[in-house]
N, C-alpha and C. Protein backbone atom coordinates (compact mmCIF):
# COMPACT_ATOMS: atom_id res chain seq x y z
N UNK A 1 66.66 98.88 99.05
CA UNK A 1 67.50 98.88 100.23
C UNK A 1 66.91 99.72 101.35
N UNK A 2 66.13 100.83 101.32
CA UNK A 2 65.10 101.61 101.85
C UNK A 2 63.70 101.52 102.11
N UNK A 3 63.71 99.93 102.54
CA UNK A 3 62.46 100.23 102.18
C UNK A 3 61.64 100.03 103.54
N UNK A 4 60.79 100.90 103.63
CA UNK A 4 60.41 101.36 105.18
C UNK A 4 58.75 101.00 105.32
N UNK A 5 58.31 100.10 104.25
CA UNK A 5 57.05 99.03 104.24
C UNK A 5 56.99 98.04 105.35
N UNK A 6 58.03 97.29 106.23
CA UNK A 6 58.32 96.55 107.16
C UNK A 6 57.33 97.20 108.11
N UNK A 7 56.31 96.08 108.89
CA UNK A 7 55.56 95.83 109.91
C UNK A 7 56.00 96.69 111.19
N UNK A 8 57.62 96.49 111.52
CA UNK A 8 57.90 97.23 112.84
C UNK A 8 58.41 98.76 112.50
N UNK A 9 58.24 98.93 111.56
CA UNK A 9 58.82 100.32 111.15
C UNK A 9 58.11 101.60 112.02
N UNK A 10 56.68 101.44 112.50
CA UNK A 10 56.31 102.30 113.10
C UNK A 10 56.71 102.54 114.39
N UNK A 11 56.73 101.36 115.61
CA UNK A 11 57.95 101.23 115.97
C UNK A 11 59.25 101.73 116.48
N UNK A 12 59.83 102.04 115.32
CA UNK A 12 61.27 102.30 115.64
C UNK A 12 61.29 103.97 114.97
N UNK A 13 60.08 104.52 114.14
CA UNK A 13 60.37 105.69 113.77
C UNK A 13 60.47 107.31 115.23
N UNK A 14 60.58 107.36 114.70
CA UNK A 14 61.19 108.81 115.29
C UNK A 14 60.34 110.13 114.63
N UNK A 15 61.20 111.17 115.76
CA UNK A 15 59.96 112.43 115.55
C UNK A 15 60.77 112.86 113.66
N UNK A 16 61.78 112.85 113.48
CA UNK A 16 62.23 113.49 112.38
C UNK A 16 62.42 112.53 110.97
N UNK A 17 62.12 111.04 111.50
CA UNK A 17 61.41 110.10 110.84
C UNK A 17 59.88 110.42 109.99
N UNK A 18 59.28 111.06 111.20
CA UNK A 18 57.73 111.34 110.95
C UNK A 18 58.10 112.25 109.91
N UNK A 19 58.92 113.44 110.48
CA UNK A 19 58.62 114.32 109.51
C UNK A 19 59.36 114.56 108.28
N UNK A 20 60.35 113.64 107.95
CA UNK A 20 60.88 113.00 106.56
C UNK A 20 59.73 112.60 105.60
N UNK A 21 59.02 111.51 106.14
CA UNK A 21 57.86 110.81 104.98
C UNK A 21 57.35 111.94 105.21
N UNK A 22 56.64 112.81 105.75
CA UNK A 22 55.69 113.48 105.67
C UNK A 22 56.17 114.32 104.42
N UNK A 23 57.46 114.73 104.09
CA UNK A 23 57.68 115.70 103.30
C UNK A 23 58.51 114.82 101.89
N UNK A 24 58.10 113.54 102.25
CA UNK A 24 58.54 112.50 101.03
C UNK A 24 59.95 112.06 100.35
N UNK A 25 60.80 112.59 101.54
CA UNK A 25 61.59 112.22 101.16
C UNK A 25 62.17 111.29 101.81
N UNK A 26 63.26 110.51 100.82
CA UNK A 26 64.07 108.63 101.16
C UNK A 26 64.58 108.64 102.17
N UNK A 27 63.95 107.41 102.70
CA UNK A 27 64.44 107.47 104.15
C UNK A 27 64.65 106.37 104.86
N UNK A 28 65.22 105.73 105.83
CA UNK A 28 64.95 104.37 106.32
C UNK A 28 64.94 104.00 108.00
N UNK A 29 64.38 104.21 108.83
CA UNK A 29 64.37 104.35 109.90
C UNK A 29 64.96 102.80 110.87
N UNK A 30 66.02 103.55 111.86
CA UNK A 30 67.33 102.33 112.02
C UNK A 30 66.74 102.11 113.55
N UNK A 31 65.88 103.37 114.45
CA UNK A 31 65.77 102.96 115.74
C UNK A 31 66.46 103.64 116.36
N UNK A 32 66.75 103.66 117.44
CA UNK A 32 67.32 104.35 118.26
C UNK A 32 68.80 103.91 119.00
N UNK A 33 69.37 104.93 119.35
CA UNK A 33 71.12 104.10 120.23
C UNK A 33 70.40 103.91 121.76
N UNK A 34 71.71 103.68 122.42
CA UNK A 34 71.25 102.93 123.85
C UNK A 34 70.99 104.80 124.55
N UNK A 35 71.62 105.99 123.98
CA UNK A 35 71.05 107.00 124.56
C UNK A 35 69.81 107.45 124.06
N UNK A 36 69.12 106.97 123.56
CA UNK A 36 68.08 107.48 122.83
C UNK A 36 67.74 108.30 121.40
N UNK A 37 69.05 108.22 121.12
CA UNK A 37 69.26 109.41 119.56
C UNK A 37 68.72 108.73 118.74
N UNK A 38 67.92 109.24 117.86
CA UNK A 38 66.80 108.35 116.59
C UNK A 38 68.10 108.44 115.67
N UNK A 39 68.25 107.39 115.31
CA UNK A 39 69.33 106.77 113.93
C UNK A 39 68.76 106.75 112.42
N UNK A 40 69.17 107.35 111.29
CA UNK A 40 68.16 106.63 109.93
C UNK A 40 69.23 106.71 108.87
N UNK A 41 69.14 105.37 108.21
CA UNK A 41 70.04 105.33 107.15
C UNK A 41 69.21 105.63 105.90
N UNK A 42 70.29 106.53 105.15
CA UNK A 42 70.03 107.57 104.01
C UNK A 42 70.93 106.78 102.92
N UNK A 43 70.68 107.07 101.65
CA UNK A 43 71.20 106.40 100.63
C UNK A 43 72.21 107.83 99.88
N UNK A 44 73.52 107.60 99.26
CA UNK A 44 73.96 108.17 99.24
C UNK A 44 73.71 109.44 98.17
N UNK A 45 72.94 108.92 96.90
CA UNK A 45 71.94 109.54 96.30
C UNK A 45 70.77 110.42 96.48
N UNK A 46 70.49 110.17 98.03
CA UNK A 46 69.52 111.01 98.37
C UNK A 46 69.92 111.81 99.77
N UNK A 47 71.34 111.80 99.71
CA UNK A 47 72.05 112.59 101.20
C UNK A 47 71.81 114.01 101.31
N UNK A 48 72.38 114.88 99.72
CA UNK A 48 72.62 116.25 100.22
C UNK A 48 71.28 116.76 99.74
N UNK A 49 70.32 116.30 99.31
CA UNK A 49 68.69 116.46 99.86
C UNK A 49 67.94 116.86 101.19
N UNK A 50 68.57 115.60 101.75
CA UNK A 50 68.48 115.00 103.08
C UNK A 50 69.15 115.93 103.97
N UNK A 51 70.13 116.10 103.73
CA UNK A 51 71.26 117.05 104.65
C UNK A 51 70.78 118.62 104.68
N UNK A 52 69.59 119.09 103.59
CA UNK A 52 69.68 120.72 103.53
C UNK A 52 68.46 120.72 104.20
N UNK A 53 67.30 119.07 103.75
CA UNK A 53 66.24 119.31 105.25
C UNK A 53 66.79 119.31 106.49
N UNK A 54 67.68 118.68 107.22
CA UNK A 54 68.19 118.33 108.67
C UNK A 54 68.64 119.59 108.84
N UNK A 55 69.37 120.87 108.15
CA UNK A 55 69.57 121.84 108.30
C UNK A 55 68.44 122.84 108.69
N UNK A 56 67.56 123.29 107.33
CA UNK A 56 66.11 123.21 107.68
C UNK A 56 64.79 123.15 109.01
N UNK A 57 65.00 122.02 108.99
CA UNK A 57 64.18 121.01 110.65
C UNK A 57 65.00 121.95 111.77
N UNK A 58 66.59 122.63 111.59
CA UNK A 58 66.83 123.24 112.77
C UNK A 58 68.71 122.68 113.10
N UNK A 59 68.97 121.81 112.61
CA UNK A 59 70.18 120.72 112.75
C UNK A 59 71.05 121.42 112.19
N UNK A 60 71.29 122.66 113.61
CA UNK A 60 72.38 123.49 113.24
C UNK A 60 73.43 123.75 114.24
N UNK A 61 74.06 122.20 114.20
CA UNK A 61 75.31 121.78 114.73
C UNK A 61 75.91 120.45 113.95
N UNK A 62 76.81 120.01 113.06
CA UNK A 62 77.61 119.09 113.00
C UNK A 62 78.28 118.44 113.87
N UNK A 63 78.30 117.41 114.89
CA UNK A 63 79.01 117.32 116.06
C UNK A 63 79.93 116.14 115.64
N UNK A 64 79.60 115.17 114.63
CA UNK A 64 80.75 114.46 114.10
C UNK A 64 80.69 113.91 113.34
N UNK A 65 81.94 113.52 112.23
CA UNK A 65 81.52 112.84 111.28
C UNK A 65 82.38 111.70 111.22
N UNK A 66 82.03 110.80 111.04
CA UNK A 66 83.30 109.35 111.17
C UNK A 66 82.64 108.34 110.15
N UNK A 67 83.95 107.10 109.76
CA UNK A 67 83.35 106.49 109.19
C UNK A 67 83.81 104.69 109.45
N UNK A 68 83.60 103.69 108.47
CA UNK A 68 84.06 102.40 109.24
C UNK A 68 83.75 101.64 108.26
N UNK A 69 84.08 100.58 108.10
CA UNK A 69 84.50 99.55 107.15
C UNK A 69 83.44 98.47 108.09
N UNK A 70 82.07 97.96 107.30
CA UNK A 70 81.35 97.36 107.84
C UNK A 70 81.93 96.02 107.84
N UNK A 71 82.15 95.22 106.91
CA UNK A 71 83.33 93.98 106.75
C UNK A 71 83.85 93.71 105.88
N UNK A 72 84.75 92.95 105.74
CA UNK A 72 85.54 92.74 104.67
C UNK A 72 85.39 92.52 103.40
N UNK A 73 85.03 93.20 102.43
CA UNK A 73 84.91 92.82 101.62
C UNK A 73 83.40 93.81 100.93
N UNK A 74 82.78 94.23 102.32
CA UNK A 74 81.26 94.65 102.15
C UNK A 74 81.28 96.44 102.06
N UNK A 75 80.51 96.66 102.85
CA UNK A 75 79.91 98.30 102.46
C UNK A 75 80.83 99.06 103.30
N UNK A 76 81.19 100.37 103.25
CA UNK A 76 81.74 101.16 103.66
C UNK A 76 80.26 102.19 104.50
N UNK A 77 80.65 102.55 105.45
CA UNK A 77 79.38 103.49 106.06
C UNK A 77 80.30 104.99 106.81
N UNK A 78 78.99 105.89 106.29
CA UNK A 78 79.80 107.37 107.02
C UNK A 78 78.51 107.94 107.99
N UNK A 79 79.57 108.38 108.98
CA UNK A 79 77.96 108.37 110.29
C UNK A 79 77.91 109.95 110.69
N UNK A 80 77.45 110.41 110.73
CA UNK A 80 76.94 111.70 111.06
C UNK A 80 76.10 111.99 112.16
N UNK A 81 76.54 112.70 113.12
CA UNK A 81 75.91 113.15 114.32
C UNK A 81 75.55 114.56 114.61
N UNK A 82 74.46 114.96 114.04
CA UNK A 82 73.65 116.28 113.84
C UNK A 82 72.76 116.89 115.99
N UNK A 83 72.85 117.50 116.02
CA UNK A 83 72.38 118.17 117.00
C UNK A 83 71.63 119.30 117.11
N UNK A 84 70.54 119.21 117.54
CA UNK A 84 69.76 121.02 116.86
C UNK A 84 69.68 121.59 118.33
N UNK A 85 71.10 122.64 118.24
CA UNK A 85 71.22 123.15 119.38
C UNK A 85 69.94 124.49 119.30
N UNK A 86 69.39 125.09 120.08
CA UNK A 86 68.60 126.07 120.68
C UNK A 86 68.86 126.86 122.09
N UNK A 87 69.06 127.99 122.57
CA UNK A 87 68.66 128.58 123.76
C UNK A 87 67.69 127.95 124.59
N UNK A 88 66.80 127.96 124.14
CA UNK A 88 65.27 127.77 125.53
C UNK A 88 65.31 126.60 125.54
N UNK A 89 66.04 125.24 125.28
CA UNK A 89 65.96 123.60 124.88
C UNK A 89 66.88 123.61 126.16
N UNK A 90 65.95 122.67 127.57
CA UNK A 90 66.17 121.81 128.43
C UNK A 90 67.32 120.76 127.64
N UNK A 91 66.97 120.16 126.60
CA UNK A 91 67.52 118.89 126.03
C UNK A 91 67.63 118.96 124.68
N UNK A 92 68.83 119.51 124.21
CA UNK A 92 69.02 119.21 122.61
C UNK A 92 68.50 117.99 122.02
N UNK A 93 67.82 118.58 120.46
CA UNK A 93 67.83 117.45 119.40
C UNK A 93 68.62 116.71 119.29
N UNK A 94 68.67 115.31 118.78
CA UNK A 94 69.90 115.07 118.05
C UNK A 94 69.88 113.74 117.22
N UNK A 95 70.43 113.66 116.48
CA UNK A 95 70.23 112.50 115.03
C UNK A 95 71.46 112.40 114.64
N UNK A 96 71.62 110.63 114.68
CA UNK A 96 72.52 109.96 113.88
C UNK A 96 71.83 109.67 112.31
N UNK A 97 72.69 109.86 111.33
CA UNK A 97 72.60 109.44 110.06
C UNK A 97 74.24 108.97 109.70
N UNK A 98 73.40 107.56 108.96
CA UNK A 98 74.13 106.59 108.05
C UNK A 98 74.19 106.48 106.54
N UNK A 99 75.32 106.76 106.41
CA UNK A 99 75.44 106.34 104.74
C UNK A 99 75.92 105.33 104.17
N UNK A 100 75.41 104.01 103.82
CA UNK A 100 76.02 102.97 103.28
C UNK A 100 76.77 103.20 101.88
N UNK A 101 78.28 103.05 101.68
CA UNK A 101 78.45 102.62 100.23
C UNK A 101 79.16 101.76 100.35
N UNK A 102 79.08 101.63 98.84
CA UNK A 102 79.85 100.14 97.86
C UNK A 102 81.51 100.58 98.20
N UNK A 103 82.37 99.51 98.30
CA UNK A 103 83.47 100.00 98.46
C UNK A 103 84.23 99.94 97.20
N UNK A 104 83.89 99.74 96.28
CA UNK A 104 83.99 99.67 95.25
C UNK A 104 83.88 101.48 94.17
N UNK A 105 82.88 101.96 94.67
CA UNK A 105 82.45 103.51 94.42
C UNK A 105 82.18 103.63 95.57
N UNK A 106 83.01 104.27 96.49
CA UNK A 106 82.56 105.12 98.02
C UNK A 106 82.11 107.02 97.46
N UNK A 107 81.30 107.40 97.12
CA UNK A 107 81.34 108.16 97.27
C UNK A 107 79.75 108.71 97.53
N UNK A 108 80.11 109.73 98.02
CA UNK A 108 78.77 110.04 98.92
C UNK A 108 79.33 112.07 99.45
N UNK A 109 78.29 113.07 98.53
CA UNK A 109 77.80 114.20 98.08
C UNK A 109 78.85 114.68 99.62
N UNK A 110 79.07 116.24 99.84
CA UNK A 110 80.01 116.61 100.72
C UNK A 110 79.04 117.57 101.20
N UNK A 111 79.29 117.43 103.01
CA UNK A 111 78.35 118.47 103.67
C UNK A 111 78.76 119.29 103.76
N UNK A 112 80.14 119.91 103.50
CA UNK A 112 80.93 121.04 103.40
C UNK A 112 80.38 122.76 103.63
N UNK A 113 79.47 122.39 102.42
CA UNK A 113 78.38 123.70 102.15
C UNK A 113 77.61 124.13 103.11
N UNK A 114 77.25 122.78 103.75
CA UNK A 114 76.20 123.21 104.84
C UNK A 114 76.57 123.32 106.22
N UNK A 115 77.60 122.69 106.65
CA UNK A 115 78.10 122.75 107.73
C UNK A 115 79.70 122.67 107.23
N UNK A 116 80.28 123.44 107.52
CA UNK A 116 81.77 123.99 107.73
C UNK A 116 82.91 122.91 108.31
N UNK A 117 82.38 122.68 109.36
CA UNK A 117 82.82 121.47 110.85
C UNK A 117 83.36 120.40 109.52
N UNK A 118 82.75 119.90 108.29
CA UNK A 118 82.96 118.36 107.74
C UNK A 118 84.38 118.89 107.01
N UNK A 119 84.28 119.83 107.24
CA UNK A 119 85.45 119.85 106.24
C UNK A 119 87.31 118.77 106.89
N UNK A 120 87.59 119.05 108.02
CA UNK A 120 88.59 117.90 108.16
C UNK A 120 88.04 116.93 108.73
N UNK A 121 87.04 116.27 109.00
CA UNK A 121 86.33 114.93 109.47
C UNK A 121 85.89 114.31 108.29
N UNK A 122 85.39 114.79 106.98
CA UNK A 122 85.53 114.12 105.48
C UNK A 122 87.31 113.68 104.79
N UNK A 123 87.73 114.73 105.27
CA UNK A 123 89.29 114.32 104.56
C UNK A 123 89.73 113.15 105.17
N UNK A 124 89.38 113.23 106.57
CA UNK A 124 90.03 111.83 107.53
C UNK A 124 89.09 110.83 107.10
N UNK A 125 87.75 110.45 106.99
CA UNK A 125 87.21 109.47 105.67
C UNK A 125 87.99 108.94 105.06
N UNK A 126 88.19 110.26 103.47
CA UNK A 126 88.95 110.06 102.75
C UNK A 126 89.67 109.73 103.03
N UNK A 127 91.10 110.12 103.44
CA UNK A 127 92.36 109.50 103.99
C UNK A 127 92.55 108.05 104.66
N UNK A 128 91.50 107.62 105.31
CA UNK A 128 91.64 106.44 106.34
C UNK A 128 91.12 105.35 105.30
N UNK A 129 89.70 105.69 104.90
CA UNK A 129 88.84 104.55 104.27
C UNK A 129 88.53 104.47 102.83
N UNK A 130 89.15 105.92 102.02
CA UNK A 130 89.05 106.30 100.76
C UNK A 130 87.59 107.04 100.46
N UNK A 131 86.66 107.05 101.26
CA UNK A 131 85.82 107.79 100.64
C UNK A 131 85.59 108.86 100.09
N UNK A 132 84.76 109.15 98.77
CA UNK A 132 84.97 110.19 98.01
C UNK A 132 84.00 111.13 98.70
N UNK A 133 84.30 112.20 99.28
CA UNK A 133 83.06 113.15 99.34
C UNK A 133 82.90 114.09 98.08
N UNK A 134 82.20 114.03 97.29
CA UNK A 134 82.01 114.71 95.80
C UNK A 134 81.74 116.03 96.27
N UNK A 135 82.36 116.87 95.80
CA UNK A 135 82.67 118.74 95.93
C UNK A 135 83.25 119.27 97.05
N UNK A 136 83.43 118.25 97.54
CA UNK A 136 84.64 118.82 98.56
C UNK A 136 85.53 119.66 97.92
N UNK A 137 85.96 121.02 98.48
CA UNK A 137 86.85 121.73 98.24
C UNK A 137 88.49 121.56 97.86
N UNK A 138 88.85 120.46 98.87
CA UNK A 138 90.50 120.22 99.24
C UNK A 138 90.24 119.00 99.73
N UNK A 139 89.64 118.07 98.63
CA UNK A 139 89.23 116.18 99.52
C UNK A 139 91.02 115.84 99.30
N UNK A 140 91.90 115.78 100.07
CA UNK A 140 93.11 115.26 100.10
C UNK A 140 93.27 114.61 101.60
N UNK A 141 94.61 113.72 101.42
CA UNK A 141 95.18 113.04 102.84
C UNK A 141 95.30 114.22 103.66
N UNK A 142 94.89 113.78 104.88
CA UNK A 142 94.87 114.53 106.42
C UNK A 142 95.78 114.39 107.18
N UNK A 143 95.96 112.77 107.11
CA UNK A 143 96.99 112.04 108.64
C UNK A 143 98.41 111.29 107.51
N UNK A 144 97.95 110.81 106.23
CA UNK A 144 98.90 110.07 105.61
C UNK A 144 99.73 110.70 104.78
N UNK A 145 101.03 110.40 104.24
CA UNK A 145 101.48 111.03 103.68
C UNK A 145 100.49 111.27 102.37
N UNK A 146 100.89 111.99 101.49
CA UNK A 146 100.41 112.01 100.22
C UNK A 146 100.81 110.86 98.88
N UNK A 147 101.93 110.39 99.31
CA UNK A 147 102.62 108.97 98.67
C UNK A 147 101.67 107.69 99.13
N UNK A 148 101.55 107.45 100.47
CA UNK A 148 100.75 106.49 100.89
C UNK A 148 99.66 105.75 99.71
N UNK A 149 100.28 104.12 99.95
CA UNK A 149 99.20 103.56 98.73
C UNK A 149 98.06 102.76 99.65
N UNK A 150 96.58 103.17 99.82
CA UNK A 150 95.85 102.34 100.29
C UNK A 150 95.29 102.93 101.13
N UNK A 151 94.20 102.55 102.38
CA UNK A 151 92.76 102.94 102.80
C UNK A 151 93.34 102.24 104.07
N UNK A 152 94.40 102.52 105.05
CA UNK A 152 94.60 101.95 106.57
C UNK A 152 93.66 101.21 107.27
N UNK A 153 92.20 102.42 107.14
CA UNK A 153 91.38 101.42 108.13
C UNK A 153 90.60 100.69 107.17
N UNK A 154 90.64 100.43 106.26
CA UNK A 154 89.81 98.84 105.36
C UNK A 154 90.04 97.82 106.48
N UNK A 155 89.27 97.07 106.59
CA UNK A 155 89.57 95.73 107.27
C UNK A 155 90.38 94.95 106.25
N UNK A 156 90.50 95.04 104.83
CA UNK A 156 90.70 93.91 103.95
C UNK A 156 92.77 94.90 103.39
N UNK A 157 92.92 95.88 104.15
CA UNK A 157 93.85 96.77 103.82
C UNK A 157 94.96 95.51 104.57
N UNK A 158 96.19 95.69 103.38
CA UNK A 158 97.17 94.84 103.82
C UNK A 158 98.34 95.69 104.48
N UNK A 159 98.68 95.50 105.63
CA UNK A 159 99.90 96.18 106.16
C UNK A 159 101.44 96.35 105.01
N UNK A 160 101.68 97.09 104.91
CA UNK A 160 103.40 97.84 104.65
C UNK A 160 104.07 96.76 105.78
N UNK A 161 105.21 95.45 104.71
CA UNK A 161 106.18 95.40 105.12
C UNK A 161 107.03 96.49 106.35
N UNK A 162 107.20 97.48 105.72
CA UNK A 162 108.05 98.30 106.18
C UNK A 162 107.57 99.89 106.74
N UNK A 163 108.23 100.63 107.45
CA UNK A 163 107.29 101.82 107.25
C UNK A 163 108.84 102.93 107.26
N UNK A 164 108.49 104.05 106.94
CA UNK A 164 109.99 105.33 106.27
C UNK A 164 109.46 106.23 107.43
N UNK A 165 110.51 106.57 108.41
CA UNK A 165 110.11 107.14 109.43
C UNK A 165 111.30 108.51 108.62
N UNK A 166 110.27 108.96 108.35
CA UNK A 166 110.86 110.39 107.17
C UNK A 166 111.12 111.55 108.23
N UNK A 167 109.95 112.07 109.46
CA UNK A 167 110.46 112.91 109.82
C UNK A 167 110.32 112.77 111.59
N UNK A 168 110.88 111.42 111.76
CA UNK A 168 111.39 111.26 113.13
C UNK A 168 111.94 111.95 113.55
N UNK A 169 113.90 112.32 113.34
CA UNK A 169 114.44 113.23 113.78
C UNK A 169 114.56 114.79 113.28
């Protein structure tokens, strides 16, 4: 699913691309957004690897973590937007990373440890799309009740007949 042998791969890599293979670790280079941020999808097996180099390299800001239901039926993805803030930097670093999972087993290692910030942007994951972040401290509902049966933002999630407006008044 990684595999970064493809012809245009040179291409689309990036400076922290370069210096991933260089230090051998899994990687898959996605290209860039329309602002220029180098994108690379990471496998969820090789994330909190991945996550203590990006720390490492300098990627010492968490600026967001979100996630999304690719389609119905298919992969679940969690996106991460790292920033390596500095003093003397005209123009911050900054890197998107993707985590594809099965929606079937969503789970994918918790940045918790390394950056602080994931701690309620993983629960809202969890809560919205079910993903497991493994060692999360307090992985529980954020926005839903704790009764709530089901993953809201699934695309394939079936609406509640009804809804218990418990603490309207």
């Amino acid at each position: 699913m990684l595999d970064t042998s493809t012809k245009n791969t040179d291409e689309i890599r990036g400076r922290l691309s370069v210096w991933l293979a260089k230090k051998k670790l899994a990687h898959r280079p996605l290209g860039f957004d329309y602002q220029g941020v180098e994108t690379l999808q990471i496998r969820s097996e090789d994330w909190l690897s991945i996550a203590v180099a990006l720390y490492v390299y300098g990627f010492n800001y968490l600026r967001s973590q979100c996630a999304y239901d690719v389609a119905p039926g298919g992969l679940l993805a969690s996106v991460y937007h790292f920033t390596k803030v500095q003093d003397d930097a005209d123009q911050p670093e900054e890197v998107c990373i993707k985590v594809f999972v099965s929606r079937q087993n969503p789970q994918i290692p918790s940045i918790f440890w390394i950056w602080k910030s994931a701690d309620f942007q993983e629960r809202e994951s969890y809560d919205m799309l079910g993903i497991t972040h493994e060692s999360h401290p307090r992985l529980k509902r954020i926005l839903m009740p704790d009764s709530w049966i089901g993953w809201p933002l699934r695309k394939d999630y079936i609406v509640p007949d009804f809804y218990e407006l418990q603490d309207a008044y």
